[in-house]
PDB file of N, CA and C in Angstrom:
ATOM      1  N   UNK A   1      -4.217  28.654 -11.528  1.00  0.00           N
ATOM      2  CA  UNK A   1      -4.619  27.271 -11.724  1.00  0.00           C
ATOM      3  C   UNK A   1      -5.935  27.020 -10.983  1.00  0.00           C
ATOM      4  N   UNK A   2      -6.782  26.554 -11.838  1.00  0.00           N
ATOM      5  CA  UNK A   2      -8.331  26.218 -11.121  1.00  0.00           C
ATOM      6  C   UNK A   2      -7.922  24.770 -10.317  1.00  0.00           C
ATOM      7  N   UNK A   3      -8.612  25.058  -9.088  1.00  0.00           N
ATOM      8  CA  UNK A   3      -8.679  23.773  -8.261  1.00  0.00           C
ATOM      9  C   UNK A   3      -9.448  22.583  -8.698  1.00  0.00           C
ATOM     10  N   UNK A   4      -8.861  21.054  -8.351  1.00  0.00           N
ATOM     11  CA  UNK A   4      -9.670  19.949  -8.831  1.00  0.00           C
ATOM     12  C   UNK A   4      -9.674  19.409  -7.524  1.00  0.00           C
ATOM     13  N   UNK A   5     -10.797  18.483  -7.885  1.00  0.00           N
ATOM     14  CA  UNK A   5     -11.057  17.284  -6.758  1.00  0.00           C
ATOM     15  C   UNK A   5     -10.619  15.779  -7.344  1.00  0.00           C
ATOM     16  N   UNK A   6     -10.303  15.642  -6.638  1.00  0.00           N
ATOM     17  CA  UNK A   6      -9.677  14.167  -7.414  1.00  0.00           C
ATOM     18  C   UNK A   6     -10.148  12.686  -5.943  1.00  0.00           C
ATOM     19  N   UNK A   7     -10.348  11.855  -6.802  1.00  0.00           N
ATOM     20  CA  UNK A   7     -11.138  10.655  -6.287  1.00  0.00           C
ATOM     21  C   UNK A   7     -10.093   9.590  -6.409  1.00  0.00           C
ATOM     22  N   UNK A   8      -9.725   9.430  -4.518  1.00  0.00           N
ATOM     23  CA  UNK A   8      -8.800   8.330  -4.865  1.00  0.00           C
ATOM     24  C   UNK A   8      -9.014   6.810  -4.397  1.00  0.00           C
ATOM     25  N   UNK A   9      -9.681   6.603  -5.175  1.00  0.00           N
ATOM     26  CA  UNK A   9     -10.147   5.186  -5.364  1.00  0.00           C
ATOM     27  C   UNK A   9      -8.895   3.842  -5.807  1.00  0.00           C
ATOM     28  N   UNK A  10      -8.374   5.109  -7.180  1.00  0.00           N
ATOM     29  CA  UNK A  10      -6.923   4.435  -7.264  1.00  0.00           C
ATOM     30  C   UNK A  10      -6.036   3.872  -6.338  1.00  0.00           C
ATOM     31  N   UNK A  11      -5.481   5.105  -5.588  1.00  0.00           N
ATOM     32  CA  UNK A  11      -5.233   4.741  -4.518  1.00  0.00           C
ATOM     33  C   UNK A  11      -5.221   4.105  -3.396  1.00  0.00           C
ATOM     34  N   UNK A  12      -6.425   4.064  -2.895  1.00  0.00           N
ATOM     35  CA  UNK A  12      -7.043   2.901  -1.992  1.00  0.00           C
ATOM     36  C   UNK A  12      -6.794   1.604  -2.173  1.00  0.00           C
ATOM     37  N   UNK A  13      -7.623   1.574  -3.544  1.00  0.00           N
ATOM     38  CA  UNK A  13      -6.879  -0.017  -4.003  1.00  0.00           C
ATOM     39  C   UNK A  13      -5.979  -0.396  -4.207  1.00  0.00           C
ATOM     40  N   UNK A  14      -4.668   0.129  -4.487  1.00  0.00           N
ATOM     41  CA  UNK A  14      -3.294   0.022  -4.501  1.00  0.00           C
ATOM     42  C   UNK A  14      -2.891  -0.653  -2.748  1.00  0.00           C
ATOM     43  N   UNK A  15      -3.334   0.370  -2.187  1.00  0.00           N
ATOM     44  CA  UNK A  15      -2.609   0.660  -0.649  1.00  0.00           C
ATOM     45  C   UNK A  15      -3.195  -0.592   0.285  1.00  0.00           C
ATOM     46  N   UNK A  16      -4.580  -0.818  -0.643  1.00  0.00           N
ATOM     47  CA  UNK A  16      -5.355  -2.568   0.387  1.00  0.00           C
ATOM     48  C   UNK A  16      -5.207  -3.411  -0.506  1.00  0.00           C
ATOM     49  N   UNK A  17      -4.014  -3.399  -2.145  1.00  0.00           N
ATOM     50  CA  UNK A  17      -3.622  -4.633  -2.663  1.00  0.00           C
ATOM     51  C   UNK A  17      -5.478  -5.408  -3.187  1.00  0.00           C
ATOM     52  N   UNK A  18      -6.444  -4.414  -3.624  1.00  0.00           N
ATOM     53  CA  UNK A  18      -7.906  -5.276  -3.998  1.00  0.00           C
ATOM     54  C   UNK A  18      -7.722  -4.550  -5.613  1.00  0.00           C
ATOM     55  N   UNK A  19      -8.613  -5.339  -6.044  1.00  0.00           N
ATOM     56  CA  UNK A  19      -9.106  -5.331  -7.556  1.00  0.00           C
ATOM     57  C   UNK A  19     -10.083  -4.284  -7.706  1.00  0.00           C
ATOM     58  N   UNK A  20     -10.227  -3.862  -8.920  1.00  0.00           N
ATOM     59  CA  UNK A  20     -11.554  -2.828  -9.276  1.00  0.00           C
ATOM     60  C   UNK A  20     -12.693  -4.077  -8.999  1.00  0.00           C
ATOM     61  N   UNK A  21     -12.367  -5.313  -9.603  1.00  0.00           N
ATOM     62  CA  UNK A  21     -13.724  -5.978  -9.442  1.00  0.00           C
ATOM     63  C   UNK A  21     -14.082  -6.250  -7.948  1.00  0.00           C
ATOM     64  N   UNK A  22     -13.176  -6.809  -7.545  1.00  0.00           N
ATOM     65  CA  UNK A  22     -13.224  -6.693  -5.623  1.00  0.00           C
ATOM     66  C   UNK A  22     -14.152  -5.637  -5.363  1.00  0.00           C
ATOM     67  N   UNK A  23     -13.433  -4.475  -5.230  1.00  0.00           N
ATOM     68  CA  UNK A  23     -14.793  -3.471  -4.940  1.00  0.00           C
ATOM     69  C   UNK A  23     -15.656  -3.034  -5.382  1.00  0.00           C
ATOM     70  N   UNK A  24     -15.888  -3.605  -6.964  1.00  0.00           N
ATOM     71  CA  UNK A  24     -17.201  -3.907  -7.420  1.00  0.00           C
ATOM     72  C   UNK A  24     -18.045  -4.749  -6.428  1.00  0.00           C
ATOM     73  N   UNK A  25     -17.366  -5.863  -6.431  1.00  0.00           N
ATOM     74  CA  UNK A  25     -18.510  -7.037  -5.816  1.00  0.00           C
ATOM     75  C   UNK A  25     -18.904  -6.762  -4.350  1.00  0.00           C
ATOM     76  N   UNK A  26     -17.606  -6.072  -3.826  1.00  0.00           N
ATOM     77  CA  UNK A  26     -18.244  -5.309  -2.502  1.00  0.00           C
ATOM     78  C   UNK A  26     -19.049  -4.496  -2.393  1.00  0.00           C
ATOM     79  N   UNK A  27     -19.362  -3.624  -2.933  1.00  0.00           N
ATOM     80  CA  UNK A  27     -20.363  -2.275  -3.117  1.00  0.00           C
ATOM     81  C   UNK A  27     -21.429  -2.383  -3.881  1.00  0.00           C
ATOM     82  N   UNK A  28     -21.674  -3.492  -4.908  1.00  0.00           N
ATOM     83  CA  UNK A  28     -22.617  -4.262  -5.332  1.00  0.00           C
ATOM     84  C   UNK A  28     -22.980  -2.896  -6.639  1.00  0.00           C
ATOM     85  N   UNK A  29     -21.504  -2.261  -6.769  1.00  0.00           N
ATOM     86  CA  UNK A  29     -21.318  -1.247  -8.161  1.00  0.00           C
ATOM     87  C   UNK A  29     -20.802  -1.819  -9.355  1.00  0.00           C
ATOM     88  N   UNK A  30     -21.158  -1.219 -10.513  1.00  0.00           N
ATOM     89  CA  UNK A  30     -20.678  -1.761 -11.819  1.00  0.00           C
ATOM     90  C   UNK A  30     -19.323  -2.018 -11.393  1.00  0.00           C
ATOM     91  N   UNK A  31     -19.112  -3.306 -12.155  1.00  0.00           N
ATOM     92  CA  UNK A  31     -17.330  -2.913 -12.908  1.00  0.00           C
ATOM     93  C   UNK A  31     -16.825  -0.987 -13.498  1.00  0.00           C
ATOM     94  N   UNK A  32     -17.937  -1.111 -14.185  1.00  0.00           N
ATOM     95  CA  UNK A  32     -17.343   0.200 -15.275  1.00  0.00           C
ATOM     96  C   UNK A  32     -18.084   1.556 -14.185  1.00  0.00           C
ATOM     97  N   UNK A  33     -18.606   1.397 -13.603  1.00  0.00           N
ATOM     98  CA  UNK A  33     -18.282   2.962 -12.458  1.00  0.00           C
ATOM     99  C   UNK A  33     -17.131   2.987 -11.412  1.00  0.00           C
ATOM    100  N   UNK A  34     -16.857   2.194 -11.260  1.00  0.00           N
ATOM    101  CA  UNK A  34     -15.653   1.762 -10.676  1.00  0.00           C
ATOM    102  C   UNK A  34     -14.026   1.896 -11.115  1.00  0.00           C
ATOM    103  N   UNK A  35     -14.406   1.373 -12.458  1.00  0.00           N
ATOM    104  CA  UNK A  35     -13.270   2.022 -13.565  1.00  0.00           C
ATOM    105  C   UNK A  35     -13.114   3.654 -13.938  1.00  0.00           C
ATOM    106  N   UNK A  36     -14.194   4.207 -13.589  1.00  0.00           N
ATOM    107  CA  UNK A  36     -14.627   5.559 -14.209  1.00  0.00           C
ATOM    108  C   UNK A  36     -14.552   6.453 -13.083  1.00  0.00           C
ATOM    109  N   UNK A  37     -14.487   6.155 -11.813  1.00  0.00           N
ATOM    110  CA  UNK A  37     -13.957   6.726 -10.509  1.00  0.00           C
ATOM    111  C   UNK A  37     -12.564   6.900 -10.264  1.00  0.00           C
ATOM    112  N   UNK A  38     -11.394   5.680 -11.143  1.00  0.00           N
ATOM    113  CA  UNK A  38     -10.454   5.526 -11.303  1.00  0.00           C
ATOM    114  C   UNK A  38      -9.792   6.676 -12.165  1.00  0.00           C
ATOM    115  N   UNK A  39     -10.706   7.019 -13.122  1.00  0.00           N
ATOM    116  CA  UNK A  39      -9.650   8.015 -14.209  1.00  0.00           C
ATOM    117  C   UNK A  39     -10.126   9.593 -13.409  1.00  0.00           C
ATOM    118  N   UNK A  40      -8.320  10.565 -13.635  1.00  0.00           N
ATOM    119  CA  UNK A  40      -8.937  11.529 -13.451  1.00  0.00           C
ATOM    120  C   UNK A  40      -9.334  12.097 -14.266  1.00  0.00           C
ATOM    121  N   UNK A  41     -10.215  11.863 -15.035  1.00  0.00           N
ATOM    122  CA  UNK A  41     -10.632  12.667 -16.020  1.00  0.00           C
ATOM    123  C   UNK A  41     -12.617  12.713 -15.617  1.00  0.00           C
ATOM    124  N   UNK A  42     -12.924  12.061 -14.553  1.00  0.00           N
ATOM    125  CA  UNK A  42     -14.227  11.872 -14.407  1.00  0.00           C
ATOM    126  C   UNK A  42     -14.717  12.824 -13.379  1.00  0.00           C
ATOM    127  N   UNK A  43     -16.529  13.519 -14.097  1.00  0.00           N
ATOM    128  CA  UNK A  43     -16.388  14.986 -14.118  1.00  0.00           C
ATOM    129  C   UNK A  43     -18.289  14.307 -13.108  1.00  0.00           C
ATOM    130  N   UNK A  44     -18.563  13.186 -12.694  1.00  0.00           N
ATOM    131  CA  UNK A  44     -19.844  13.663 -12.554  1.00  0.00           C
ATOM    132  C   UNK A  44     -19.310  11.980 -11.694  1.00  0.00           C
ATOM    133  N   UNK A  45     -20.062  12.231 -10.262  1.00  0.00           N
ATOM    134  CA  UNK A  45     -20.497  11.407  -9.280  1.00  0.00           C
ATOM    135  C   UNK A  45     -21.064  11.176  -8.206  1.00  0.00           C
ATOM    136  N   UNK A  46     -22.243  10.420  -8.007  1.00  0.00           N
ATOM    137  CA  UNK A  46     -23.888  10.342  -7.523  1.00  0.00           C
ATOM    138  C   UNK A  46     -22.919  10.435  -5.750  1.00  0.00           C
ATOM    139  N   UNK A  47     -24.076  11.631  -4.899  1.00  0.00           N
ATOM    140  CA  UNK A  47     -23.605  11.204  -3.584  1.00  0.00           C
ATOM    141  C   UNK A  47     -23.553   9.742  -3.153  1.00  0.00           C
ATOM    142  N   UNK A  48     -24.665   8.960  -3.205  1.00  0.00           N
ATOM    143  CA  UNK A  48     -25.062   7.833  -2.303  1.00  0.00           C
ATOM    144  C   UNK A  48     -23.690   6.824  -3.224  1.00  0.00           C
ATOM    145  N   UNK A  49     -22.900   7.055  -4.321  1.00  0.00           N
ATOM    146  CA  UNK A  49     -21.644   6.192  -4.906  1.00  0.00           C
ATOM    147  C   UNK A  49     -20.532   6.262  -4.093  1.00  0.00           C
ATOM    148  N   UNK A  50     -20.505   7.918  -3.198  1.00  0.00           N
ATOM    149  CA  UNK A  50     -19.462   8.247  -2.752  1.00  0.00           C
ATOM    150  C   UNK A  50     -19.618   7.825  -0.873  1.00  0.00           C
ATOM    151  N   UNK A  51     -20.929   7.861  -0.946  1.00  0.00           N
ATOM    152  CA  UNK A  51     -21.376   6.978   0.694  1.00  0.00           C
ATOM    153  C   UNK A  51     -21.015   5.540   0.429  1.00  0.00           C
ATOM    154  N   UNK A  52     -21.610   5.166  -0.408  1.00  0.00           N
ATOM    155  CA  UNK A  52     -21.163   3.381  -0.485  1.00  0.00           C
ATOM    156  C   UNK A  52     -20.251   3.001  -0.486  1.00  0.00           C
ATOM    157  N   UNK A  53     -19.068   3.959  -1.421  1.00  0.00           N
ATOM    158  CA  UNK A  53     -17.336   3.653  -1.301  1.00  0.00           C
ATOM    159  C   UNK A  53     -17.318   3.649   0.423  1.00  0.00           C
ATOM    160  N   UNK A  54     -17.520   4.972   0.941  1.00  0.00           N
ATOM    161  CA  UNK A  54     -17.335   4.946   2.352  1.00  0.00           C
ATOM    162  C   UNK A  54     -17.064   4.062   2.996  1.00  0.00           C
ATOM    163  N   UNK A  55     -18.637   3.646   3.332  1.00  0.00           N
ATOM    164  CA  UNK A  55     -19.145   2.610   3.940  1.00  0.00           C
ATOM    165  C   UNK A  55     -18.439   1.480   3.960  1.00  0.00           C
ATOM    166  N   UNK A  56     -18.586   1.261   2.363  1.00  0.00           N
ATOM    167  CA  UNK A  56     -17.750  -0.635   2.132  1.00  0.00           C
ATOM    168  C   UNK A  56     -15.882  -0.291   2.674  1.00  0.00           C
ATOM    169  N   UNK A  57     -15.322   0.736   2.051  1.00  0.00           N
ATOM    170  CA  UNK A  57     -13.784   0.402   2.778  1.00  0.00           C
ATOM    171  C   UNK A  57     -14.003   1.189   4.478  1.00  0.00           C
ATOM    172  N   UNK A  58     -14.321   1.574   5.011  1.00  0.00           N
ATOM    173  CA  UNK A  58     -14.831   2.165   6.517  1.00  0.00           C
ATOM    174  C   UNK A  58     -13.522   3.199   6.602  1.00  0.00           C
ATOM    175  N   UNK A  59     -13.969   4.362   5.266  1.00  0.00           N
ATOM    176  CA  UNK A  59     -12.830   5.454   5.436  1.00  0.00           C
ATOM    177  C   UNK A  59     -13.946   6.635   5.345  1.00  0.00           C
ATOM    178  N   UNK A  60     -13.661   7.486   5.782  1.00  0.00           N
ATOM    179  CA  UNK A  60     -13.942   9.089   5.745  1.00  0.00           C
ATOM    180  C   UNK A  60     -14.038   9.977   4.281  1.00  0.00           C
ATOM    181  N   UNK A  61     -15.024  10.617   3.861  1.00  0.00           N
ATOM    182  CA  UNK A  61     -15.349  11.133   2.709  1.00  0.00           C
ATOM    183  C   UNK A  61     -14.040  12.158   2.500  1.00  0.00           C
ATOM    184  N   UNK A  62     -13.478  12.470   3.761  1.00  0.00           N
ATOM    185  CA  UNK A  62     -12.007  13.593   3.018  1.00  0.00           C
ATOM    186  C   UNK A  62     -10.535  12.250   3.154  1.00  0.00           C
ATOM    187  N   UNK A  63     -10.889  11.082   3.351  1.00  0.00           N
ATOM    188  CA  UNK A  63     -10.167   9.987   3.097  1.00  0.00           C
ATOM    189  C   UNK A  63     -10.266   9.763   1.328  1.00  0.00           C
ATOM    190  N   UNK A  64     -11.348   9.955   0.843  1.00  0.00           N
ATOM    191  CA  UNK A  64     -11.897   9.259  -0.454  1.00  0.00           C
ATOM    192  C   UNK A  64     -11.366  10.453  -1.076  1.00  0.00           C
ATOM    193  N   UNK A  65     -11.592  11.823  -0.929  1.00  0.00           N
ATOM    194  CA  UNK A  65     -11.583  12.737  -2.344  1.00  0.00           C
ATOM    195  C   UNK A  65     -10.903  14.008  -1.587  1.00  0.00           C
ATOM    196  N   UNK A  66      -9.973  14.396  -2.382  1.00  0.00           N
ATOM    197  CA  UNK A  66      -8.959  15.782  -2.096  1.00  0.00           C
ATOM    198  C   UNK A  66      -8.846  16.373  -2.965  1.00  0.00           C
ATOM    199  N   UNK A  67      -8.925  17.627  -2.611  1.00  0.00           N
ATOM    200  CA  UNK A  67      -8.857  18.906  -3.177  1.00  0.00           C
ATOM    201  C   UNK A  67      -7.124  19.295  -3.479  1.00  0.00           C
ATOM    202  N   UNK A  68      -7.143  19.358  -5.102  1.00  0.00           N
ATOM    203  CA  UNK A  68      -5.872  19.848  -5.343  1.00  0.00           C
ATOM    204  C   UNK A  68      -5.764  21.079  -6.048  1.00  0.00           C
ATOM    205  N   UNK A  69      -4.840  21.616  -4.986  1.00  0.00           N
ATOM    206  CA  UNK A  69      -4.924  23.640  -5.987  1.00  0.00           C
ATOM    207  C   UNK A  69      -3.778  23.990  -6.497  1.00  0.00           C
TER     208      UNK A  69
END
């Protein structure tokens, strides 16, 4: 089985009870990259998207994305 990285954005927002648009309006990111961070099916994402998630919830880049093998 090839290893994935998976982006849990889903998650996050579940666990702090916020909206995709919430952390849209926080991160000053689309609605729809936001939605598209959500599916795992999304294959391409800009560093400085994955600093800004950071930043705006004040979690750790191996907080945001895990490696599943």
């Amino acid at each position: 089985m090839t290893p994935a990285i998976r982006i849990r954005v889903n998650e996050i927002l579940l666990e702090r009870r916020m909206t995709k648009q919430q952390l849209a309006a926080l991160t000053g990111l689309r609605p729809s990259t936001i939605s598209d961070l959500c599916k795992p099916t999304v294959q391409r994402v800009y560093l400085s998207t994955l600093a800004n998630l950071c930043q705006t919830l004040d979690i750790t880049l191996d907080q945001l994305i895990v490696l599943e093998t």
